[in-house]
Protein backbone atom coordinates (compact mmCIF):
# COMPACT_ATOMS: atom_id res chain seq x y z
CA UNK A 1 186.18 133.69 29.50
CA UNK A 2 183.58 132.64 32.03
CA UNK A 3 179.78 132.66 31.18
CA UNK A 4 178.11 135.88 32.78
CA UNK A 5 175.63 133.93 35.22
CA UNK A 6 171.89 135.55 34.36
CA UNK A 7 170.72 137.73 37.57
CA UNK A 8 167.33 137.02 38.40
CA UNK A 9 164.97 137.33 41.64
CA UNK A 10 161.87 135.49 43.25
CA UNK A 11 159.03 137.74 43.71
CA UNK A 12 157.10 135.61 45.99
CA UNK A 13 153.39 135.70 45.65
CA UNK A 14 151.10 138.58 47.33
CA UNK A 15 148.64 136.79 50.15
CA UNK A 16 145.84 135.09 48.45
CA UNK A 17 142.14 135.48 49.33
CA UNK A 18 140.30 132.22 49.51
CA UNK A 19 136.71 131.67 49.52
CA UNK A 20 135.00 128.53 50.89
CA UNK A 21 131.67 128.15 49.96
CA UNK A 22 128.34 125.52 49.62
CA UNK A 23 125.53 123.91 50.76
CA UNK A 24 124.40 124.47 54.55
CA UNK A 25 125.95 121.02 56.05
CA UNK A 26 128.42 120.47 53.16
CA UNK A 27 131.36 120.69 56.46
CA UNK A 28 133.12 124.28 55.29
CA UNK A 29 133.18 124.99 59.21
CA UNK A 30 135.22 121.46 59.43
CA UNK A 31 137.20 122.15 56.72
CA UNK A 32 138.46 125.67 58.26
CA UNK A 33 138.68 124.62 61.22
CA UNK A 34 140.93 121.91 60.45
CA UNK A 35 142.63 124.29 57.95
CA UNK A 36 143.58 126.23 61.10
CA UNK A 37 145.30 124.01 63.04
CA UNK A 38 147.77 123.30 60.42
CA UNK A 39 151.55 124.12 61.93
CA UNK A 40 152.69 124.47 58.34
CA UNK A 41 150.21 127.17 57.30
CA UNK A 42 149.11 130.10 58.52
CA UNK A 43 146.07 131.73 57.69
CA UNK A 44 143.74 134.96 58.91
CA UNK A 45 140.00 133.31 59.23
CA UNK A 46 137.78 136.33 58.08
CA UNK A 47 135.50 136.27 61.14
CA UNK A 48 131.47 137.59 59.48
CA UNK A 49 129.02 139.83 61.44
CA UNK A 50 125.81 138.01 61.72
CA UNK A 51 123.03 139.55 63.96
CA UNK A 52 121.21 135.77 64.04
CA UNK A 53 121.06 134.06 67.09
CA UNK A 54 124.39 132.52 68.37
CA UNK A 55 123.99 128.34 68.37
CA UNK A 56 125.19 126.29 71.26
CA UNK A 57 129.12 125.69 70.50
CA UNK A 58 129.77 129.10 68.74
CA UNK A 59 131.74 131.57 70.52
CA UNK A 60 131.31 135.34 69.82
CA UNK A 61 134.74 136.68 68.13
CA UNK A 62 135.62 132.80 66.40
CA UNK A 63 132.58 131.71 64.56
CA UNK A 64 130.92 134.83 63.85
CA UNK A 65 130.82 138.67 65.20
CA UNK A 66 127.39 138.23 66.86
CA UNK A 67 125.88 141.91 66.55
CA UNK A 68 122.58 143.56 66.93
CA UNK A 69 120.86 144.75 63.78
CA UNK A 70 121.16 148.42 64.70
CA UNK A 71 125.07 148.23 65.14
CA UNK A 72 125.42 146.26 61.96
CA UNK A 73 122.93 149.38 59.89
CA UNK A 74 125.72 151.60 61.85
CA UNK A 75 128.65 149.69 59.65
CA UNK A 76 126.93 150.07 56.75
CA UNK A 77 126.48 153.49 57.21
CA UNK A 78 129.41 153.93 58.13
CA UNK A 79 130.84 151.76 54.65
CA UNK A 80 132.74 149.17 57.51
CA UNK A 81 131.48 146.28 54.80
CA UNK A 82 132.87 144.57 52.64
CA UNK A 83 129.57 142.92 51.59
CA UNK A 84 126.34 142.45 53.31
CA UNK A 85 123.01 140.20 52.76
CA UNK A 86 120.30 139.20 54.43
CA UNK A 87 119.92 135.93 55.04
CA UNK A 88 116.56 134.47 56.26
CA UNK A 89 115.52 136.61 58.59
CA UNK A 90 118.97 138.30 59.55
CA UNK A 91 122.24 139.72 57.94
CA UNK A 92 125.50 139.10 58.01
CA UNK A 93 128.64 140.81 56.05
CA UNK A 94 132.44 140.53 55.69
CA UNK A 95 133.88 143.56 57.82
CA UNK A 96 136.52 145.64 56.06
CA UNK A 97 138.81 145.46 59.31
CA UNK A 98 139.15 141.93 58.95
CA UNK A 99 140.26 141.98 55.50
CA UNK A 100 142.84 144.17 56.04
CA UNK A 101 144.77 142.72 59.01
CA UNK A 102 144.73 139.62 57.31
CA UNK A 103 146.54 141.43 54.32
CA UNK A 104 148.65 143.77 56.12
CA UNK A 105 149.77 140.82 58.10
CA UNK A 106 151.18 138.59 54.63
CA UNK A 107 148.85 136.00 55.38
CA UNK A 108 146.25 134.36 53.09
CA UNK A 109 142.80 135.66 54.05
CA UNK A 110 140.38 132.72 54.31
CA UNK A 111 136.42 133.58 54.36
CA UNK A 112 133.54 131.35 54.53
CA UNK A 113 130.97 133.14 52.14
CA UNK A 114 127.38 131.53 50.30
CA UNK A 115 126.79 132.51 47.29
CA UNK A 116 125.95 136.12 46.85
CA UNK A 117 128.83 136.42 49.45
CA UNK A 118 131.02 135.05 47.00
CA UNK A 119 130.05 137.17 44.13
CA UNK A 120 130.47 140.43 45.71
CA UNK A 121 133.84 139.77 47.48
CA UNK A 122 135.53 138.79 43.94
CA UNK A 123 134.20 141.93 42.45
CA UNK A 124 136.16 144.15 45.05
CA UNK A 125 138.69 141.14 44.97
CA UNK A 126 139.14 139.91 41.22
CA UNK A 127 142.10 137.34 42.13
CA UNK A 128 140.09 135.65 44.63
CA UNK A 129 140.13 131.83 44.65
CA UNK A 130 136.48 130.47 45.23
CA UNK A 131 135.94 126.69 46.50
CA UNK A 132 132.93 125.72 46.49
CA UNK A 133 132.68 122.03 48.95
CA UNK A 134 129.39 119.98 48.92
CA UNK A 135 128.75 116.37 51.02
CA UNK A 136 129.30 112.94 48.95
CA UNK A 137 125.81 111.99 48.56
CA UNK A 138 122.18 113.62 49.40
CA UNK A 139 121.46 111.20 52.37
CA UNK A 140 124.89 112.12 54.09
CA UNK A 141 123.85 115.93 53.54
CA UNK A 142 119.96 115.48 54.78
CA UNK A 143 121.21 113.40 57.89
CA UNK A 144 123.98 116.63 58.79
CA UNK A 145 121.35 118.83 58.66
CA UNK A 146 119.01 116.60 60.80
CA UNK A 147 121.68 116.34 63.13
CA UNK A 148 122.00 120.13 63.93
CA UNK A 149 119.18 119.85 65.86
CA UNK A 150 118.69 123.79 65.09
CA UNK A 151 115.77 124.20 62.64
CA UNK A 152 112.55 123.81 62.32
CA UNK A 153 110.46 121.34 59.28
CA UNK A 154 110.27 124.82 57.76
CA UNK A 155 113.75 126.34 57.95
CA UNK A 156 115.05 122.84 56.74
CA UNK A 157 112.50 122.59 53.67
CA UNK A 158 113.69 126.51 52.74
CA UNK A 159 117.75 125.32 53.17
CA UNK A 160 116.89 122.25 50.76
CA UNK A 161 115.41 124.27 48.17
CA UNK A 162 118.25 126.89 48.53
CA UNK A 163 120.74 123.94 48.25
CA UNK A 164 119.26 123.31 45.08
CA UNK A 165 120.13 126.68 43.78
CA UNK A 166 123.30 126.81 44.77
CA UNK A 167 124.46 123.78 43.39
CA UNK A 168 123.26 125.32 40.13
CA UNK A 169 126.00 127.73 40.39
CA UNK A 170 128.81 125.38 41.33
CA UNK A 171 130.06 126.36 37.37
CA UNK A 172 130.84 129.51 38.05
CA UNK A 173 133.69 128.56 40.82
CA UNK A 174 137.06 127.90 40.51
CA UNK A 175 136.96 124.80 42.23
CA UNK A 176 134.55 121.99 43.65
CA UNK A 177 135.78 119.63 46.36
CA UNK A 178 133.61 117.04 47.60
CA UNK A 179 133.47 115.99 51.16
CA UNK A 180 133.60 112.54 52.16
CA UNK A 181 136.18 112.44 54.09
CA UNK A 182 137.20 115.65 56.58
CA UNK A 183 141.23 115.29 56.30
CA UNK A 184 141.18 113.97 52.99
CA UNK A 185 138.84 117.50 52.08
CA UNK A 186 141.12 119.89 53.72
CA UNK A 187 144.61 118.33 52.51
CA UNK A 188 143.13 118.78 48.37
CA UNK A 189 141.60 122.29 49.70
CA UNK A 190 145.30 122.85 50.84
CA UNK A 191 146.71 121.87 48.11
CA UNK A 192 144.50 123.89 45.79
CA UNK A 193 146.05 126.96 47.76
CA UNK A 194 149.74 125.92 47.31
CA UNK A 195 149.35 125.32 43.69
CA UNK A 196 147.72 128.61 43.20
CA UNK A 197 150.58 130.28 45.13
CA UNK A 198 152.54 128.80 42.10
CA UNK A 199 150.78 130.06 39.55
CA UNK A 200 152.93 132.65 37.24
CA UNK A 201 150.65 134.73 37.88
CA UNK A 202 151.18 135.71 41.76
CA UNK A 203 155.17 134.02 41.87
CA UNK A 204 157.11 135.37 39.36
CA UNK A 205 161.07 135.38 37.87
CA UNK A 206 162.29 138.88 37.53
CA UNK A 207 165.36 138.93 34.73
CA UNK A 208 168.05 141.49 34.71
C-alpha cells in the first residue's frame, strides 16, 4: 500500500509595508527611485502631503502632494492621516488613501518617513519593516547637502544637528544600509524585502 502523500498549501505572504528612512542627503529618494524602476518588483510609493515649498525637479503627485496648510488642517480634521508632523516650518503626513490602494492592490507599500514618521506608522502598522540608509562617510554627506543648492547656512547647521539625533536612533530599526554605492544600496534594500517575504512569519505551510 502506497504512502498517503501529506496535503499541504502555500499561504503566500500579505503585502509588506516598508519604511525608508535617515539623514537628509543619505540618497532614500535614489534608492526609491531606483527601487521603482525594477521590472521584477512592483511596489505602491506612498506619495506624503507636504505644504513646503516644491524644489526645482519635484513634480506635484510623484515626490510629494504639495498642499496648502489650510487643506492639510482639513485632513486632519477630517482623520485623512495616517501621521502628521511638522517639520521646520511646515508639515507633512502619510495620507490614509495612499495606504490603502497600495494594500488593496497586493502590492508592498513603500514610504519614505524621518523619524517620528517612522514611529507612528509602526504603531498603526506593527509588522512594518523600517530601513534606516545613511551616506559612507561625513564628507560625502556634507558635500550632498552642499550640493542641493536649497538651504540657507542656517537651515543646513539645523539639518546637521538633527542628523546627529537621528543617527542616535539608528538602534531602534530593523535595518541599516549604508550608501556608497546607489545600485549596490537598492539591490541589499531589495533583498532585505525578499527575505522578509520569507520569513515564517508572513509565508506559511498550511498541513491537512
Amino acid at each position: 500500500m502506497e504512502a498517503a502523500v501529506p496535503f499541504f498549501k502555500i499561504k503566500d505572504s500579505e503585502p509588506i509595508v516598508i519604511i525608508l528612512s535617515g539623514t537628509s542627503g543619505a540618497g532614500k529618494d535614489s534608492v526609491i527611485k531606483e527601487l521603482l524602476k525594477r521590472d521584477d518588483y512592483q511596489f505602491h510609493f506612498v506619495v506624503t502631503c507636504n505644504t513646503r515649498k516644491i524644489r526645482p525637479g519635484e513634480v506635484d503627485g510623484v515626490d510629494y502632494h504639495f498642499i496648502s496648510r489650510d487643506q492639510f488642517q482639513t485632513m486632519i480634521e477630517n482623520e485623512e492621516m495616517v501621521e502628521y508632523s511638522q517639520v521646520y516650518d511646515d508639515y507633512k503626513g502619510v495620507p490614509k488613501f495612499e495606504m490603502e490602494k497600495g494594500l488593496a492592490d497586493n502590492h508592498d507599500v513603500l514610504l519614505r518617513l524621518d523619524i517620528q514618521g517612522t514611529e507612528k506608522v509602526k504603531k498603526v502598522y506593527p509588522d512594518a519593516i523600517s530601513i534606516f540608509i545613511v551616506p559612507p562617510d561625513p564628507q560625502t554627506w556634507y558635500d550632498r547637502l552642499i550640493n542641493r543648492g536649497s538651504d540657507s547656512e542656517s537651515e543646513l547647521c539645523h539639518r546637521i544637528e538633527t542628523a546627529k539625533y537621528e543617527m542616535k536612533t539608528i538602534p531602534n530599526f530593523d535595518y541599516l544600509v549604508i550608501n556608497d554605492d546607489l545600485q549596490t544600496t537598492t539591490d541589499k534594500v531589495l533583498s532585505i524585502i525578499q527575505a522578509e517575504h520569507c520569513r515564517t512569519t508572513r509565508t506559511k505551510i498550511l498541513v491537512e
